[in-house]
PDB file of N, CA and C in Angstrom:
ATOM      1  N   UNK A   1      30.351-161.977  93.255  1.00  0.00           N
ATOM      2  CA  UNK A   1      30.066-163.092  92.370  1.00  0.00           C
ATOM      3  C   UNK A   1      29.684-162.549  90.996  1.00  0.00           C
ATOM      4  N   UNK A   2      29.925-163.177  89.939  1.00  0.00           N
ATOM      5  CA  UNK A   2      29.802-162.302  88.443  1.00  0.00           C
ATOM      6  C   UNK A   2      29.256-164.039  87.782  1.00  0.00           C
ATOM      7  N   UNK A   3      28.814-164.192  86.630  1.00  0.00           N
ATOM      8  CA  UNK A   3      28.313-165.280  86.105  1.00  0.00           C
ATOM      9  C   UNK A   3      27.694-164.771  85.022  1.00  0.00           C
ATOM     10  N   UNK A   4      27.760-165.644  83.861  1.00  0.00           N
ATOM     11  CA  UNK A   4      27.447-165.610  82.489  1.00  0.00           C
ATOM     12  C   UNK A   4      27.170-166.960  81.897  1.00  0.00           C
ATOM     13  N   UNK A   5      26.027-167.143  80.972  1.00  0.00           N
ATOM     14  CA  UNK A   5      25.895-168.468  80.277  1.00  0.00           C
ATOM     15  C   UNK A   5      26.593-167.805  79.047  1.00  0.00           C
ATOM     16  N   UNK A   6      27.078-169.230  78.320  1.00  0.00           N
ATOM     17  CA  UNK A   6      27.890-168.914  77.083  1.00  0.00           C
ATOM     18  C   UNK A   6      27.469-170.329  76.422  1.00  0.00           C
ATOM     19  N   UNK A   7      27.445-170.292  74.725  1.00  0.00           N
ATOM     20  CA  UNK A   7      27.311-171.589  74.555  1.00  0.00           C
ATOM     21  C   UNK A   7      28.590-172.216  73.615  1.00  0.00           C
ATOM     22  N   UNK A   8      28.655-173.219  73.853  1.00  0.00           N
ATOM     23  CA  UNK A   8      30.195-174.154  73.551  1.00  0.00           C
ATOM     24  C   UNK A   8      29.774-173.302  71.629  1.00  0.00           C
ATOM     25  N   UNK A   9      30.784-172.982  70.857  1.00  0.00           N
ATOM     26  CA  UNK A   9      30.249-172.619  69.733  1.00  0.00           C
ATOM     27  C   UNK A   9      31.889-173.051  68.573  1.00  0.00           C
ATOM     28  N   UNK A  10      32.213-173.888  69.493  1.00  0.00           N
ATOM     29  CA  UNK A  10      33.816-175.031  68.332  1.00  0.00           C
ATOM     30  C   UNK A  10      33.493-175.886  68.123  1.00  0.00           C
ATOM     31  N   UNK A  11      33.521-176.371  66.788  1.00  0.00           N
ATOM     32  CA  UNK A  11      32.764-177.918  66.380  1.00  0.00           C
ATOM     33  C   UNK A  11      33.063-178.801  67.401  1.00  0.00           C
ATOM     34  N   UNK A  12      34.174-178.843  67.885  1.00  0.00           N
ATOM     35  CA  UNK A  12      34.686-179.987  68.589  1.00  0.00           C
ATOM     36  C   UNK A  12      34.104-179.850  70.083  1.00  0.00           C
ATOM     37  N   UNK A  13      33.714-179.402  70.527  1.00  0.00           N
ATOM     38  CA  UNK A  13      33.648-178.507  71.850  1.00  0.00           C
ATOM     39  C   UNK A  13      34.503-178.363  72.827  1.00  0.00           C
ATOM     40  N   UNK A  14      34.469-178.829  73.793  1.00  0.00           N
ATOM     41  CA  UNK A  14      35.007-178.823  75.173  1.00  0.00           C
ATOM     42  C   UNK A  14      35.903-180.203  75.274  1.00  0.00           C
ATOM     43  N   UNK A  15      36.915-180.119  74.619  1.00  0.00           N
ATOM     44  CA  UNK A  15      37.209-181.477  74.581  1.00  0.00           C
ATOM     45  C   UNK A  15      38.891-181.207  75.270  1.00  0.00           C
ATOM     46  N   UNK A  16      39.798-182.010  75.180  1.00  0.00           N
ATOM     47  CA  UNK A  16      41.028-181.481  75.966  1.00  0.00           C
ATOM     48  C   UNK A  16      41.968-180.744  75.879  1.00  0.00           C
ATOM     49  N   UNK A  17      42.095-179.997  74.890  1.00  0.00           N
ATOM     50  CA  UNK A  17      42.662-178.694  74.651  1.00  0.00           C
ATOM     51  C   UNK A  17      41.850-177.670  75.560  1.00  0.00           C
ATOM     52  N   UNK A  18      41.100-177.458  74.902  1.00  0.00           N
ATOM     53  CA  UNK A  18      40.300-176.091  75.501  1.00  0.00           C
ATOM     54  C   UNK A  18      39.831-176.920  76.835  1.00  0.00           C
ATOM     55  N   UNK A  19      39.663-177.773  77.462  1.00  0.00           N
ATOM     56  CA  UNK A  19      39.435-177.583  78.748  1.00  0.00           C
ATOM     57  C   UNK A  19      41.004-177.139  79.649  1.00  0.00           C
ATOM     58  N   UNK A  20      42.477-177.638  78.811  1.00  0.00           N
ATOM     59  CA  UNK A  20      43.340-177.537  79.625  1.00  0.00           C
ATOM     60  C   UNK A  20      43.218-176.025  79.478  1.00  0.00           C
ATOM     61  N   UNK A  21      42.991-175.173  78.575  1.00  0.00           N
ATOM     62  CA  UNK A  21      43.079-173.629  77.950  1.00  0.00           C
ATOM     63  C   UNK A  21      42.224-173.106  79.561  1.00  0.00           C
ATOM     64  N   UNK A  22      41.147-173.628  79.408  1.00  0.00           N
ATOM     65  CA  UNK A  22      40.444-173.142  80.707  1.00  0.00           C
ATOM     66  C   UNK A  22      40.877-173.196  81.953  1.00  0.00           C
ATOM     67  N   UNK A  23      41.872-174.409  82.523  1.00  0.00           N
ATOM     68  CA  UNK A  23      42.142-174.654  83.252  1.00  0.00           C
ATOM     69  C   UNK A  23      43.617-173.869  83.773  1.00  0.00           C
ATOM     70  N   UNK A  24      44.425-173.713  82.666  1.00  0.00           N
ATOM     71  CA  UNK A  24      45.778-172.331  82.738  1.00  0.00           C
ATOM     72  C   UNK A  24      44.894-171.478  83.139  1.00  0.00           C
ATOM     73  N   UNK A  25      43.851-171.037  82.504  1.00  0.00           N
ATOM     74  CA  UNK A  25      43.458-169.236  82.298  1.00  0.00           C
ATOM     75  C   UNK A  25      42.987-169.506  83.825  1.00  0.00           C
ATOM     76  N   UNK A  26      42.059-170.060  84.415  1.00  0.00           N
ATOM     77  CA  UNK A  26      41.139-170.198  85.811  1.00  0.00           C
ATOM     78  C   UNK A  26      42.468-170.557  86.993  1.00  0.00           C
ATOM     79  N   UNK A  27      43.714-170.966  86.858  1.00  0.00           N
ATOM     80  CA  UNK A  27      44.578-170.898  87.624  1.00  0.00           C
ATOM     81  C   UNK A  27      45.325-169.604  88.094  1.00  0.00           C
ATOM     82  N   UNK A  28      45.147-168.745  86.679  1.00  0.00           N
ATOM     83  CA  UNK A  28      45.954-167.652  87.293  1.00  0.00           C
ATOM     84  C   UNK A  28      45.342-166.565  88.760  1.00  0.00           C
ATOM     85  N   UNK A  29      44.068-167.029  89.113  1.00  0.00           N
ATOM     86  CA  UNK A  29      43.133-166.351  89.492  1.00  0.00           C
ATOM     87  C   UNK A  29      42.899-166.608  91.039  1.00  0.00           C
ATOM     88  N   UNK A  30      42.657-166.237  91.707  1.00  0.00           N
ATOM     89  CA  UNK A  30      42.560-166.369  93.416  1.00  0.00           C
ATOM     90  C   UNK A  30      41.472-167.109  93.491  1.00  0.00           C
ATOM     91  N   UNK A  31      40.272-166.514  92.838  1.00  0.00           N
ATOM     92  CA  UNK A  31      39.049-166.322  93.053  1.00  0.00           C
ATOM     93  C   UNK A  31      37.870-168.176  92.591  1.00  0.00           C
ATOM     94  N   UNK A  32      37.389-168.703  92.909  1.00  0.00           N
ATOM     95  CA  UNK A  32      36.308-170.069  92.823  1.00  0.00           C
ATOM     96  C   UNK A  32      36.180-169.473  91.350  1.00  0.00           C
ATOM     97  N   UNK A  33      35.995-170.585  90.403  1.00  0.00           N
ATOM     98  CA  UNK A  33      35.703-170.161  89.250  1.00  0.00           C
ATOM     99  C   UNK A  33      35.438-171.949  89.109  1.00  0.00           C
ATOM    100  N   UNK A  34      33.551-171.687  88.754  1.00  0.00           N
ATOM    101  CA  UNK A  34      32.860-173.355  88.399  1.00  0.00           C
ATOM    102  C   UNK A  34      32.488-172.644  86.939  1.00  0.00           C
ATOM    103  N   UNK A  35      32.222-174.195  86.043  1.00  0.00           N
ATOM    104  CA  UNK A  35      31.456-174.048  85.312  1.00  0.00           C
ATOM    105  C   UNK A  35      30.184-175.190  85.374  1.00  0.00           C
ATOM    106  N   UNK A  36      29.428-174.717  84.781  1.00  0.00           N
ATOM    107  CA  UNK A  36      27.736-175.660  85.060  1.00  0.00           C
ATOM    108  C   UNK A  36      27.312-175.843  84.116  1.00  0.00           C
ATOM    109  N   UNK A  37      26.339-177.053  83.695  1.00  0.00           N
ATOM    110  CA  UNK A  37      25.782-177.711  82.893  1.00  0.00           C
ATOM    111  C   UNK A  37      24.899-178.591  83.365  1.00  0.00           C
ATOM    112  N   UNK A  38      23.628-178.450  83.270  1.00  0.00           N
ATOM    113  CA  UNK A  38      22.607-179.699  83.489  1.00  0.00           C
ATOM    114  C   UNK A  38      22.460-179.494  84.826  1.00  0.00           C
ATOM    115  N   UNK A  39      22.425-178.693  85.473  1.00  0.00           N
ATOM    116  CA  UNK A  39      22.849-178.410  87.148  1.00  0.00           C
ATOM    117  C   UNK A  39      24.427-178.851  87.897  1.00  0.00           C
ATOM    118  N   UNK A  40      24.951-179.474  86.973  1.00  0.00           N
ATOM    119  CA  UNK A  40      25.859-180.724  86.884  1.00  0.00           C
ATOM    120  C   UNK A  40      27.169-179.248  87.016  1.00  0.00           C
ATOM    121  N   UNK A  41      27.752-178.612  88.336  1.00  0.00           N
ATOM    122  CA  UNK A  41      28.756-177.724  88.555  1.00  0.00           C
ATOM    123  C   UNK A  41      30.201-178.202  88.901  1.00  0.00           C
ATOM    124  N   UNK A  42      30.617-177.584  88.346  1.00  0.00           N
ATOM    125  CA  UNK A  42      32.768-178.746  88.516  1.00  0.00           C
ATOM    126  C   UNK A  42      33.479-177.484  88.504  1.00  0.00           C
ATOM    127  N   UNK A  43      34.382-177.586  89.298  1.00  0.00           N
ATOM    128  CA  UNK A  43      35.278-176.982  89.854  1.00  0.00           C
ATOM    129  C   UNK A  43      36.264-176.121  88.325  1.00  0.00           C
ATOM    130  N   UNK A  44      36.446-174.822  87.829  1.00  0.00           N
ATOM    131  CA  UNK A  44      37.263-174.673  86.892  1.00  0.00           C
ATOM    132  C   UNK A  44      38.043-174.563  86.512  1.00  0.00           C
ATOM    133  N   UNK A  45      39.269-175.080  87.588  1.00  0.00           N
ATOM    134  CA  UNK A  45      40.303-175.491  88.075  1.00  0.00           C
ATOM    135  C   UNK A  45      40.615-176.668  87.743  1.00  0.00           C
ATOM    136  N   UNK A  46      40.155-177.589  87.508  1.00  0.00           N
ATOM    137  CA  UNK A  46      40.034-178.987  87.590  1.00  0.00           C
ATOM    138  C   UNK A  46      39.955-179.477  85.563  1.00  0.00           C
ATOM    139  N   UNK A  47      40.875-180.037  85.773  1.00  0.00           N
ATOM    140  CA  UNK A  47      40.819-180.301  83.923  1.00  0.00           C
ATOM    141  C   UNK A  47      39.713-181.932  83.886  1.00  0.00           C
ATOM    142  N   UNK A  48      39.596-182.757  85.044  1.00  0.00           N
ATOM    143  CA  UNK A  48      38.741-184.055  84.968  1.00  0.00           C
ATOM    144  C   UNK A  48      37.753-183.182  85.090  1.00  0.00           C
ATOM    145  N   UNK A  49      37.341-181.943  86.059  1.00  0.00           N
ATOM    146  CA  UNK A  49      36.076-181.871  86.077  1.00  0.00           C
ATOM    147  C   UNK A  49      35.482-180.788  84.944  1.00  0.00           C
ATOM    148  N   UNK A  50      36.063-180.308  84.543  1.00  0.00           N
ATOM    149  CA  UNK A  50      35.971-179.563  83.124  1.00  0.00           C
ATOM    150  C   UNK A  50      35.757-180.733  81.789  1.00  0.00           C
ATOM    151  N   UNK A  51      35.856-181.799  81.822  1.00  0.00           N
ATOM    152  CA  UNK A  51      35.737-182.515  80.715  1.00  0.00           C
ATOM    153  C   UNK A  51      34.964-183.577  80.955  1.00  0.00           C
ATOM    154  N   UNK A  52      34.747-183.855  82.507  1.00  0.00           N
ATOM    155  CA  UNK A  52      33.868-184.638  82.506  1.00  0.00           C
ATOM    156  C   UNK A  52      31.978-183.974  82.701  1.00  0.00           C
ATOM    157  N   UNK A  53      31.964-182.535  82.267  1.00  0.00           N
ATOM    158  CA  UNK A  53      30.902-182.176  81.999  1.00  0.00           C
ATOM    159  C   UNK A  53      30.259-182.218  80.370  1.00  0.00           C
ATOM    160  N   UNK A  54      31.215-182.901  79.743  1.00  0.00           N
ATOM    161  CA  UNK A  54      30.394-182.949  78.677  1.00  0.00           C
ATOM    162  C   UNK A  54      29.937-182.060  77.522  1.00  0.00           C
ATOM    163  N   UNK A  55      30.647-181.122  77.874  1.00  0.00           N
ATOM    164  CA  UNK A  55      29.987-179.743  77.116  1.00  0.00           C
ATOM    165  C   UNK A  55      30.887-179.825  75.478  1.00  0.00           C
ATOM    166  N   UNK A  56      29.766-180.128  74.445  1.00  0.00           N
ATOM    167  CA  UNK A  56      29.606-180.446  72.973  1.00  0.00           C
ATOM    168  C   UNK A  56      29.219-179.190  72.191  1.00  0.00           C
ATOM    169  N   UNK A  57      29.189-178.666  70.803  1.00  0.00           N
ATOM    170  CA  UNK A  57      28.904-178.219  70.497  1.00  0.00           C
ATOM    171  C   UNK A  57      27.444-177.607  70.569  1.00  0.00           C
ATOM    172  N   UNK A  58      27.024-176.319  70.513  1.00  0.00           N
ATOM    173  CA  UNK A  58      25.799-175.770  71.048  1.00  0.00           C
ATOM    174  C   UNK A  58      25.489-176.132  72.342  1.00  0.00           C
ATOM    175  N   UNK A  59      26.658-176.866  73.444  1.00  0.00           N
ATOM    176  CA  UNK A  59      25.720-176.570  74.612  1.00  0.00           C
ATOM    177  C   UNK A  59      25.599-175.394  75.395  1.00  0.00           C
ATOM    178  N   UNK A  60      24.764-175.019  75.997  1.00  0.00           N
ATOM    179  CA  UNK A  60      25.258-173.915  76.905  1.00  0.00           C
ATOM    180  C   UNK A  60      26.119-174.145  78.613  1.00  0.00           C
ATOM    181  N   UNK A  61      26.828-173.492  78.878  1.00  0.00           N
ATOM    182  CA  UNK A  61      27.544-173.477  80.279  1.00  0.00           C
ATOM    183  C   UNK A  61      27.651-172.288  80.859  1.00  0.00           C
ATOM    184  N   UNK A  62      27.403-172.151  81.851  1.00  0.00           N
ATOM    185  CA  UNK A  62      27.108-171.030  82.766  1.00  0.00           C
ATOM    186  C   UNK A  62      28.615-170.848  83.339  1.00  0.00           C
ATOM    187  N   UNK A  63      29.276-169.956  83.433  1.00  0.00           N
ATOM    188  CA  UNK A  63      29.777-169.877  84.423  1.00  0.00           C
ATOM    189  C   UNK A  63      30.031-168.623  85.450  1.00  0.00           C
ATOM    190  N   UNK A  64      30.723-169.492  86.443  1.00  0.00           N
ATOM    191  CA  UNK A  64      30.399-168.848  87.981  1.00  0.00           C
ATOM    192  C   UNK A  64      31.949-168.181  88.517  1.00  0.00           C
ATOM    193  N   UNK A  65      32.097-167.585  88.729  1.00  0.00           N
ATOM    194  CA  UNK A  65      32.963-166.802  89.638  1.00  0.00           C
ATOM    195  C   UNK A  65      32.512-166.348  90.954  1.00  0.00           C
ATOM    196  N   UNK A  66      33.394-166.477  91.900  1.00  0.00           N
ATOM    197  CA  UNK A  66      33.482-166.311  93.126  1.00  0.00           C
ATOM    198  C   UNK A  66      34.373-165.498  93.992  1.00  0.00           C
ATOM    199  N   UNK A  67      34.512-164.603  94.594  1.00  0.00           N
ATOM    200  CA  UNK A  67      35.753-163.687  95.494  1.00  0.00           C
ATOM    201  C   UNK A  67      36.588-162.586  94.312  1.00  0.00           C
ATOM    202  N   UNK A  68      37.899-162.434  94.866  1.00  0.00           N
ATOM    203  CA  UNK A  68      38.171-160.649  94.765  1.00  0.00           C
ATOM    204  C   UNK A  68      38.513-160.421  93.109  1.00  0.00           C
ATOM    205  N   UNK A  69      38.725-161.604  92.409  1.00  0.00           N
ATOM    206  CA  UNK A  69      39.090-161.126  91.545  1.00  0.00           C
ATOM    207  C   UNK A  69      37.906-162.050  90.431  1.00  0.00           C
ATOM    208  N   UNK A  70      36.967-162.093  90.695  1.00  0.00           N
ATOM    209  CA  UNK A  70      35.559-162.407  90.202  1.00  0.00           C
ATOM    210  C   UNK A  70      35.630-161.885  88.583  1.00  0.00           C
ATOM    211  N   UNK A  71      35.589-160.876  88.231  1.00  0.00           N
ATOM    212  CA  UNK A  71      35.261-160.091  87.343  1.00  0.00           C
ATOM    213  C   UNK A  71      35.905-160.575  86.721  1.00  0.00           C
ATOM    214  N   UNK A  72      37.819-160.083  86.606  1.00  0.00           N
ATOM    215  CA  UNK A  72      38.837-160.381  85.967  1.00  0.00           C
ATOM    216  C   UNK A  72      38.633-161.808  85.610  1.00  0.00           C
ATOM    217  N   UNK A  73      38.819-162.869  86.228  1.00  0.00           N
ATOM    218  CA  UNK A  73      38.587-164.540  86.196  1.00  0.00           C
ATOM    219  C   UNK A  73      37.342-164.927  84.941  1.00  0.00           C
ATOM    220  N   UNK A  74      35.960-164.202  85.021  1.00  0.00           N
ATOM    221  CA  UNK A  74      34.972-164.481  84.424  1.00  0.00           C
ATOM    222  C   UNK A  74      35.306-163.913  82.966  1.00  0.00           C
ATOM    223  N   UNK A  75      36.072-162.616  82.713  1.00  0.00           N
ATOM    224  CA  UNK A  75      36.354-161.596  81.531  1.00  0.00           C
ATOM    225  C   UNK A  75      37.693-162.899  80.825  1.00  0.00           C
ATOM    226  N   UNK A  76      38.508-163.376  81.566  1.00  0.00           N
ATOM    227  CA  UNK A  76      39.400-164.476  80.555  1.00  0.00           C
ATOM    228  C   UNK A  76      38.099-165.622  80.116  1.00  0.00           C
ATOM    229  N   UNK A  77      37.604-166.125  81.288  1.00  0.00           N
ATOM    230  CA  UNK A  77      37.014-167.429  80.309  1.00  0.00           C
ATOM    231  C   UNK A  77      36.084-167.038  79.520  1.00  0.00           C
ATOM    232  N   UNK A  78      35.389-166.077  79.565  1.00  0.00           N
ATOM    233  CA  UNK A  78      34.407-165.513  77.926  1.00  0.00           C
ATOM    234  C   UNK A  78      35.296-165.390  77.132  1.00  0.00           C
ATOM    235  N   UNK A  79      36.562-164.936  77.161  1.00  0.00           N
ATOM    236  CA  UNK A  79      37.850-164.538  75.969  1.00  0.00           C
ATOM    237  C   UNK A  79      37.707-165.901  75.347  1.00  0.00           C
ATOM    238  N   UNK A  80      37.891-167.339  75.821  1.00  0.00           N
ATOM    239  CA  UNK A  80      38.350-168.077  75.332  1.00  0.00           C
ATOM    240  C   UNK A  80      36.997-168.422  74.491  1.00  0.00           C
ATOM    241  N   UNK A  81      35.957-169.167  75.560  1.00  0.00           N
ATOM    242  CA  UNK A  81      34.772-169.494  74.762  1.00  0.00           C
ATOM    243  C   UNK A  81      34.721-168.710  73.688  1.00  0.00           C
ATOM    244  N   UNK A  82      34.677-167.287  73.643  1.00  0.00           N
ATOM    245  CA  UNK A  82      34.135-166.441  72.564  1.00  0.00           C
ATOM    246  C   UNK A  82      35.223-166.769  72.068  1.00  0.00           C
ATOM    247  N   UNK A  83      36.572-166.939  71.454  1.00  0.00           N
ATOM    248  CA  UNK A  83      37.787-167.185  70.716  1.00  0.00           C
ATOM    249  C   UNK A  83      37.588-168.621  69.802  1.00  0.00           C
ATOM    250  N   UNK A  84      36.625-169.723  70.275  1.00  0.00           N
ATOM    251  CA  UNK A  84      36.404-170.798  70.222  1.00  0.00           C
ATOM    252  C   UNK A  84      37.495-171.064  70.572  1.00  0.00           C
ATOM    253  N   UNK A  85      38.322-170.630  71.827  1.00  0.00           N
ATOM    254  CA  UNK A  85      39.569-171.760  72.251  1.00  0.00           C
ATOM    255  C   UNK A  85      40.430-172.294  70.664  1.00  0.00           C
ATOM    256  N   UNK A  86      40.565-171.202  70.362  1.00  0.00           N
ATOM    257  CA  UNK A  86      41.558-171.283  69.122  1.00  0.00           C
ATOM    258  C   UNK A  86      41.620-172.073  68.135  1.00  0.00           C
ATOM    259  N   UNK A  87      40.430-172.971  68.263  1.00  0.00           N
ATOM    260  CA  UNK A  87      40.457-174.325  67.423  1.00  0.00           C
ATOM    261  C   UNK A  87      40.299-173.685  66.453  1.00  0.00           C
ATOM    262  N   UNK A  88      41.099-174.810  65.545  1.00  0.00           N
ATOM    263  CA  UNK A  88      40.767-174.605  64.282  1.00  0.00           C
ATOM    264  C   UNK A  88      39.319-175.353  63.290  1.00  0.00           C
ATOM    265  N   UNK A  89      38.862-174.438  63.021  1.00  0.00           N
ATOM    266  CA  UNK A  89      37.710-175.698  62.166  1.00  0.00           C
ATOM    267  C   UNK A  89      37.445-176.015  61.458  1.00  0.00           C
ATOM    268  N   UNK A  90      37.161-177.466  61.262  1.00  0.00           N
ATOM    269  CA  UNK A  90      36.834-178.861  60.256  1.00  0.00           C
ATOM    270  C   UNK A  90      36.075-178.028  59.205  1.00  0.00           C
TER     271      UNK A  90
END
């Protein structure tokens, strides 16, 4: 299991681009990959449950990896967060 908090840091945040961005990158992967907010954990696989967490600018989200390819899975979704998911900004 590997896990990191990160905080949403794209004006726009987590909105449906970058959750689908999350949702390609967390597919290529074998391994459980949640993200969390508020205790509030959704599947990172899941583009409803990736957007229906809410995650806005400055929030923080933890996320979780699970099984063999843990590491690899957790090392793409910091790429993106830290990338701000390519947005461009206002």
């Amino acid at each position: 299991m590997a896990e990191r908090i990160l905080t949403v840091s794209n004006r726009a945040g987590v909105h449906a681009r970058p959750a689908a961005l999350i949702v390609q990158a967390a597919k290529n992967f074998q391994c459980n990959i949640y993200l969390e907010k508020d205790n509030n954990r959704v599947n990172g696989k899941s583009i409803m449950g990736v957007l229906t967490l809410g995650a806005t600018y400055g929030t923080e989200v933890k996320i979780i990896t699970e099984g063999s390819d843990a590491d690899q899975a957790l090392k793409a979704v910091v790429r993106l967060f830290e990338s701000k998911f390519e947005d461009d900004e206002i």
